[in-house]
C-alpha atoms as a PDB file:
ATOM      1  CA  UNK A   1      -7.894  43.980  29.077  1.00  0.00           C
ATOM      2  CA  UNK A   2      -4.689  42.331  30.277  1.00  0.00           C
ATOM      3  CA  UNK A   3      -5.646  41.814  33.681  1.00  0.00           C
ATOM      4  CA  UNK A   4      -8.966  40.183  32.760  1.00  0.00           C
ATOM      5  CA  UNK A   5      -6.833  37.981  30.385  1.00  0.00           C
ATOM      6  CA  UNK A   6      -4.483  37.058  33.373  1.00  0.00           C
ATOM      7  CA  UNK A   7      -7.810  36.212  35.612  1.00  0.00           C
ATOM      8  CA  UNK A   8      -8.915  34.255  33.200  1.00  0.00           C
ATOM      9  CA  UNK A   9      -6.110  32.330  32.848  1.00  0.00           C
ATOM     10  CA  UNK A  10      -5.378  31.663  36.684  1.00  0.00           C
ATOM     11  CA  UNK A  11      -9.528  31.172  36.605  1.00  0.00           C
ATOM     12  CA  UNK A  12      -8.983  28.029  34.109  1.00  0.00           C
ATOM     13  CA  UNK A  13      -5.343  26.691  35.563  1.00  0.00           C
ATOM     14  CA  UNK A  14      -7.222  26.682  39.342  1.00  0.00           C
ATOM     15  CA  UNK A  15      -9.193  23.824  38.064  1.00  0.00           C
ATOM     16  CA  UNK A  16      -6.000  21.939  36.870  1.00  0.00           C
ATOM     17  CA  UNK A  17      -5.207  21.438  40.404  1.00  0.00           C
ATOM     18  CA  UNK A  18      -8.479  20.163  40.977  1.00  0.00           C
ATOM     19  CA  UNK A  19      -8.470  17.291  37.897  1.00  0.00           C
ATOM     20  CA  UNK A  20      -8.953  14.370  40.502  1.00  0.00           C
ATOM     21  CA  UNK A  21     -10.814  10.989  38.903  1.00  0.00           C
ATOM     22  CA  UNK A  22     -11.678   7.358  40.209  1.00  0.00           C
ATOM     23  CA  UNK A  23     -10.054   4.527  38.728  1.00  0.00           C
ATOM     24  CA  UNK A  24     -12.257   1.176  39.431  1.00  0.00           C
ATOM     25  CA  UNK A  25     -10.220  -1.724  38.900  1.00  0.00           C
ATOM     26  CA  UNK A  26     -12.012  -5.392  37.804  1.00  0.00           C
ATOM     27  CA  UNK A  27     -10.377  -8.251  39.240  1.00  0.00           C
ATOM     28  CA  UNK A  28     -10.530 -11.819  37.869  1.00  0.00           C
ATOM     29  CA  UNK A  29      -9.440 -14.909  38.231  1.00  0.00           C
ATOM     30  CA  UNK A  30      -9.001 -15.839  42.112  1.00  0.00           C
ATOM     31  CA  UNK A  31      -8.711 -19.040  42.712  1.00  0.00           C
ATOM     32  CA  UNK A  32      -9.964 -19.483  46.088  1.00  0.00           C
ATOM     33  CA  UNK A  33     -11.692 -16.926  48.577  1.00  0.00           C
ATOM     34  CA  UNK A  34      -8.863 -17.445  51.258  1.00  0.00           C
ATOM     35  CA  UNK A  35      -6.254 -14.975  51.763  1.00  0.00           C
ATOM     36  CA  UNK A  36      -5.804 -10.994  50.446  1.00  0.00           C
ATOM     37  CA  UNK A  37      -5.577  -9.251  47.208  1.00  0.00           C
ATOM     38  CA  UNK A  38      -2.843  -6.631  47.822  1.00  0.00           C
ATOM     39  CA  UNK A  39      -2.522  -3.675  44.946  1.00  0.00           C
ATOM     40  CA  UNK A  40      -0.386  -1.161  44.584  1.00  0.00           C
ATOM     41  CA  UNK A  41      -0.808   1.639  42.395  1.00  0.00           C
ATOM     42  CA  UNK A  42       2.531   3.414  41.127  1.00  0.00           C
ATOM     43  CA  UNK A  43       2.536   6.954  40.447  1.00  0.00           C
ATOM     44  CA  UNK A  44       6.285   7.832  38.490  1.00  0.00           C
ATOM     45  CA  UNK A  45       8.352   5.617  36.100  1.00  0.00           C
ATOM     46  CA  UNK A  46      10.854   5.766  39.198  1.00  0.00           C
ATOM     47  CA  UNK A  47       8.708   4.280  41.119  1.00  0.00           C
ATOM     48  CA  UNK A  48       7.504   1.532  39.595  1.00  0.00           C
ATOM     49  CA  UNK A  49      11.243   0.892  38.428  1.00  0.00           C
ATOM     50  CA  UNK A  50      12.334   0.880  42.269  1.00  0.00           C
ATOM     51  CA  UNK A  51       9.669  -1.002  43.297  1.00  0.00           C
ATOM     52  CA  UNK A  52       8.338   2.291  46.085  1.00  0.00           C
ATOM     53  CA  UNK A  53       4.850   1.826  47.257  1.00  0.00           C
ATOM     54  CA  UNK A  54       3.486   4.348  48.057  1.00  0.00           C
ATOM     55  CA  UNK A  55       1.144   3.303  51.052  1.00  0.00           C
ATOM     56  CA  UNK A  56      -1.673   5.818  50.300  1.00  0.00           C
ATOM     57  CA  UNK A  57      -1.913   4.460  46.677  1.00  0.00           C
ATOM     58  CA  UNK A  58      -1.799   0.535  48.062  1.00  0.00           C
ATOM     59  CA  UNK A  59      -4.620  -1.752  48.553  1.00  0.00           C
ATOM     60  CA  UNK A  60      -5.449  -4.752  50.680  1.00  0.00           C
ATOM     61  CA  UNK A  61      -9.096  -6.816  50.155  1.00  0.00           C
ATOM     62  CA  UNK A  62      -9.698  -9.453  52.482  1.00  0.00           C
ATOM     63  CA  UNK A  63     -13.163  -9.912  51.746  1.00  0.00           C
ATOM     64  CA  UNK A  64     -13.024 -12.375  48.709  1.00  0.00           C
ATOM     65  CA  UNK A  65     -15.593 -14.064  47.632  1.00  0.00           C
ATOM     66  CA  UNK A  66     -16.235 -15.790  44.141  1.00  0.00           C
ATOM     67  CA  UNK A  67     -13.834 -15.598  40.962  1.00  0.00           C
ATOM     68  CA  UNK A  68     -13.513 -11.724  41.110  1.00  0.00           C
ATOM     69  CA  UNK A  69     -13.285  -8.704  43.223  1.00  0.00           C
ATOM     70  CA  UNK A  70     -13.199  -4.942  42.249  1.00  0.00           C
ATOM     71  CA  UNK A  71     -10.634  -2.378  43.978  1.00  0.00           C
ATOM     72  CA  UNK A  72     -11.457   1.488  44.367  1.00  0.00           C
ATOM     73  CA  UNK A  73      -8.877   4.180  44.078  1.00  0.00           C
ATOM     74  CA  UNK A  74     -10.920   8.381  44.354  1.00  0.00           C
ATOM     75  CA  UNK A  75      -9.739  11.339  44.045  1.00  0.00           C
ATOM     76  CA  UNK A  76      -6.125  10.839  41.795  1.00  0.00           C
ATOM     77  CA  UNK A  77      -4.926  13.153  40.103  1.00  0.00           C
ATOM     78  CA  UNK A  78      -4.835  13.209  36.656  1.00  0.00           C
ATOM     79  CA  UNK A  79      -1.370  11.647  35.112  1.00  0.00           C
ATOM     80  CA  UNK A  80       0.852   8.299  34.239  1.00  0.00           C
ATOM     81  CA  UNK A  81       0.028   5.420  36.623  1.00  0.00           C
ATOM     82  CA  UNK A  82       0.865   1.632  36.603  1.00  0.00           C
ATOM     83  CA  UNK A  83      -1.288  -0.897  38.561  1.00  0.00           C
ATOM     84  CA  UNK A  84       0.283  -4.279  40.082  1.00  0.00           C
ATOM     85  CA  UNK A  85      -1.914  -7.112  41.734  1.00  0.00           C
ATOM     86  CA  UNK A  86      -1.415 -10.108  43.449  1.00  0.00           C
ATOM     87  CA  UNK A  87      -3.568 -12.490  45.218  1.00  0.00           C
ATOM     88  CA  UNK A  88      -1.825 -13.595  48.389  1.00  0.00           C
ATOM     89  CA  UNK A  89      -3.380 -17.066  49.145  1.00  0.00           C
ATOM     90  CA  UNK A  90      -1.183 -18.066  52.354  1.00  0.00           C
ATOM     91  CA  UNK A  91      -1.734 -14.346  53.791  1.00  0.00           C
ATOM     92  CA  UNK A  92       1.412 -14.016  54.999  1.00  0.00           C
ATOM     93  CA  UNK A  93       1.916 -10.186  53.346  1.00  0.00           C
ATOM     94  CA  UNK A  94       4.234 -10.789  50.526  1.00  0.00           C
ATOM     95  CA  UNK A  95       4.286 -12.402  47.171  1.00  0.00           C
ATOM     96  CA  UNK A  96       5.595 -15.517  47.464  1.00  0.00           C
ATOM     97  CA  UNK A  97       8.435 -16.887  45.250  1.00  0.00           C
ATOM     98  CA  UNK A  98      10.232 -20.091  44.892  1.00  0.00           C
ATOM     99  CA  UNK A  99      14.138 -20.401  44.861  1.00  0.00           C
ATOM    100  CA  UNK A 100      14.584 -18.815  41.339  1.00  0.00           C
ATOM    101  CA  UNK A 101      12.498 -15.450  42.594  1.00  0.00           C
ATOM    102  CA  UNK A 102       9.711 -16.777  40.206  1.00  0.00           C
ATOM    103  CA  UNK A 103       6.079 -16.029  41.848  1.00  0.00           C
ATOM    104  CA  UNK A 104       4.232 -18.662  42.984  1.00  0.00           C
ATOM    105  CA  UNK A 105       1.131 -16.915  43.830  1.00  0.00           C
ATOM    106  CA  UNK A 106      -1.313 -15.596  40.920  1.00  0.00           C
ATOM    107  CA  UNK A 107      -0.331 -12.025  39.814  1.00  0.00           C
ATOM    108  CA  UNK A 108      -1.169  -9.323  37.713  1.00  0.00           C
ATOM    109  CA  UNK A 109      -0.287  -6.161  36.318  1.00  0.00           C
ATOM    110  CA  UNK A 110      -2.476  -3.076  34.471  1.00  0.00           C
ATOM    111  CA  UNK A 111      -2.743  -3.955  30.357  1.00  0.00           C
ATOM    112  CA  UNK A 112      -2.162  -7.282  31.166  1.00  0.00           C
ATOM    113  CA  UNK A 113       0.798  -7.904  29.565  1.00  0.00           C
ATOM    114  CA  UNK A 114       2.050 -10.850  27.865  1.00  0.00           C
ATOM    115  CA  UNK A 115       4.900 -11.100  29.575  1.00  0.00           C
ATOM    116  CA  UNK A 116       6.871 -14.615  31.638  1.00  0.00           C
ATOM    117  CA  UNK A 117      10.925 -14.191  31.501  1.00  0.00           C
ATOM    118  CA  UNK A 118      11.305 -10.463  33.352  1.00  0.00           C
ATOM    119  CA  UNK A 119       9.421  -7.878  35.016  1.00  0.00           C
ATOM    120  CA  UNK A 120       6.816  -5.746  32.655  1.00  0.00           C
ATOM    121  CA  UNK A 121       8.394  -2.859  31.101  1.00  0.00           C
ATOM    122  CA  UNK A 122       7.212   0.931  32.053  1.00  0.00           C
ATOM    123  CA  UNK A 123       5.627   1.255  28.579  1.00  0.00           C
ATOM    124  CA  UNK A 124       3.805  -1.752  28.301  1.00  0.00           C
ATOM    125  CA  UNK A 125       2.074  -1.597  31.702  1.00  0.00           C
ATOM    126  CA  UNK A 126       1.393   2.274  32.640  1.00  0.00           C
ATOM    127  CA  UNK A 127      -2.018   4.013  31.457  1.00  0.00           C
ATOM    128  CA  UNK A 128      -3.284   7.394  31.521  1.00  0.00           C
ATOM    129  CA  UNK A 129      -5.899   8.530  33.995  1.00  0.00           C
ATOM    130  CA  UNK A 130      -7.215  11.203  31.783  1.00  0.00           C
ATOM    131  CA  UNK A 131     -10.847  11.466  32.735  1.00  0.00           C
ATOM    132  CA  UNK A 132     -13.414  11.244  35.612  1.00  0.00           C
ATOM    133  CA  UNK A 133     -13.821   7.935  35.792  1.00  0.00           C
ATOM    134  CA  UNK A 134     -11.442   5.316  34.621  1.00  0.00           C
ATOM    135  CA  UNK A 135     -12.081   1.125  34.618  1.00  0.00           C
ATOM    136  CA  UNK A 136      -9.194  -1.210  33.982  1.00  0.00           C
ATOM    137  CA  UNK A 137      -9.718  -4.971  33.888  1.00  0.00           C
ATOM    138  CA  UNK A 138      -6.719  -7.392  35.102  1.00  0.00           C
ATOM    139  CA  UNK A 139      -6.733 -11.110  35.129  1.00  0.00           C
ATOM    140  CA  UNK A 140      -4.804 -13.100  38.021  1.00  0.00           C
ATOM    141  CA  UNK A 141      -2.803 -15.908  36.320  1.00  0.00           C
ATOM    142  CA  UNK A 142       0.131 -18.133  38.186  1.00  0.00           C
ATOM    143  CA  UNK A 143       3.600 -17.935  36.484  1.00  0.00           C
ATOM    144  CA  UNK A 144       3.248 -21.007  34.852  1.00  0.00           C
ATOM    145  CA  UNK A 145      -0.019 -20.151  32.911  1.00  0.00           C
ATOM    146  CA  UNK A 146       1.654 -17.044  31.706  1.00  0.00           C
END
């Protein structure tokens, strides 16, 4: 009876390791169809808080057309993840900033916080890929509309 209790048990955790879902991510508000949407998805607090993209979780979508676009992420694993988004316009790779390190170039993060003054806390921007298929929505604004 023990053994079949321990089979079952490494029976159930096996399919732990295979928890993998699709988050589908809505874009709005581009302003223009020229230039890239870049995303990067972080997977730790640590992470996000050091600003380390991963380039397996990181996105780039050059072909833009209309006020939205929709980014694809299969197979994560289940877990803690924070999404960040910015529509780079000039398509020179970065997000651009002007002398005070304020962006210049529409952004977003996941949750969309309300947030202008400093970056978005952990708390208030991570979500919880807990099932199969997972949709977030995220609105590009420009610093000043924030």
């Amino acid at each position: 009876m023990l053994l079949a209790n321990y089979l079952w048990c490494l029976f159930c955790l096996s399919f732990l390791d295979l928890a993998a879902s699709t988050l589908t991510v809505q874009v709005s508000g581009l302003e223009t169809t020229e230039g890239t949407v870049h995303a990067a998805l972080y997977s730790t607090k640590s992470a996000y808080d050091e600003e380390e993209i991963d380039p397996t979780l990181g996105k780039v979508l050059s072909d833009l057309s209309g006020e939205a676009c929709t980014l694809e992420w299969a197979d994560l694993p289940y877990g803690t993840y924070v999404l960040a988004v910015f529509h780079d316009i000039n398509n020179n790779g970065k997000l651009d900033t002007n002398v005070f390190g304020i962006p210049t170039e529409p952004y977003a993060f996941s949750n969309n916080p309300d947030v202008k003054w400093r970056r978005p806390r952990y708390g208030e921007v991570s979500f919880q890929m807990e099932s199969l298929e997972v949709t977030l929505q995220v609105k590009l604004d420009r610093w000043s509309e924030k």
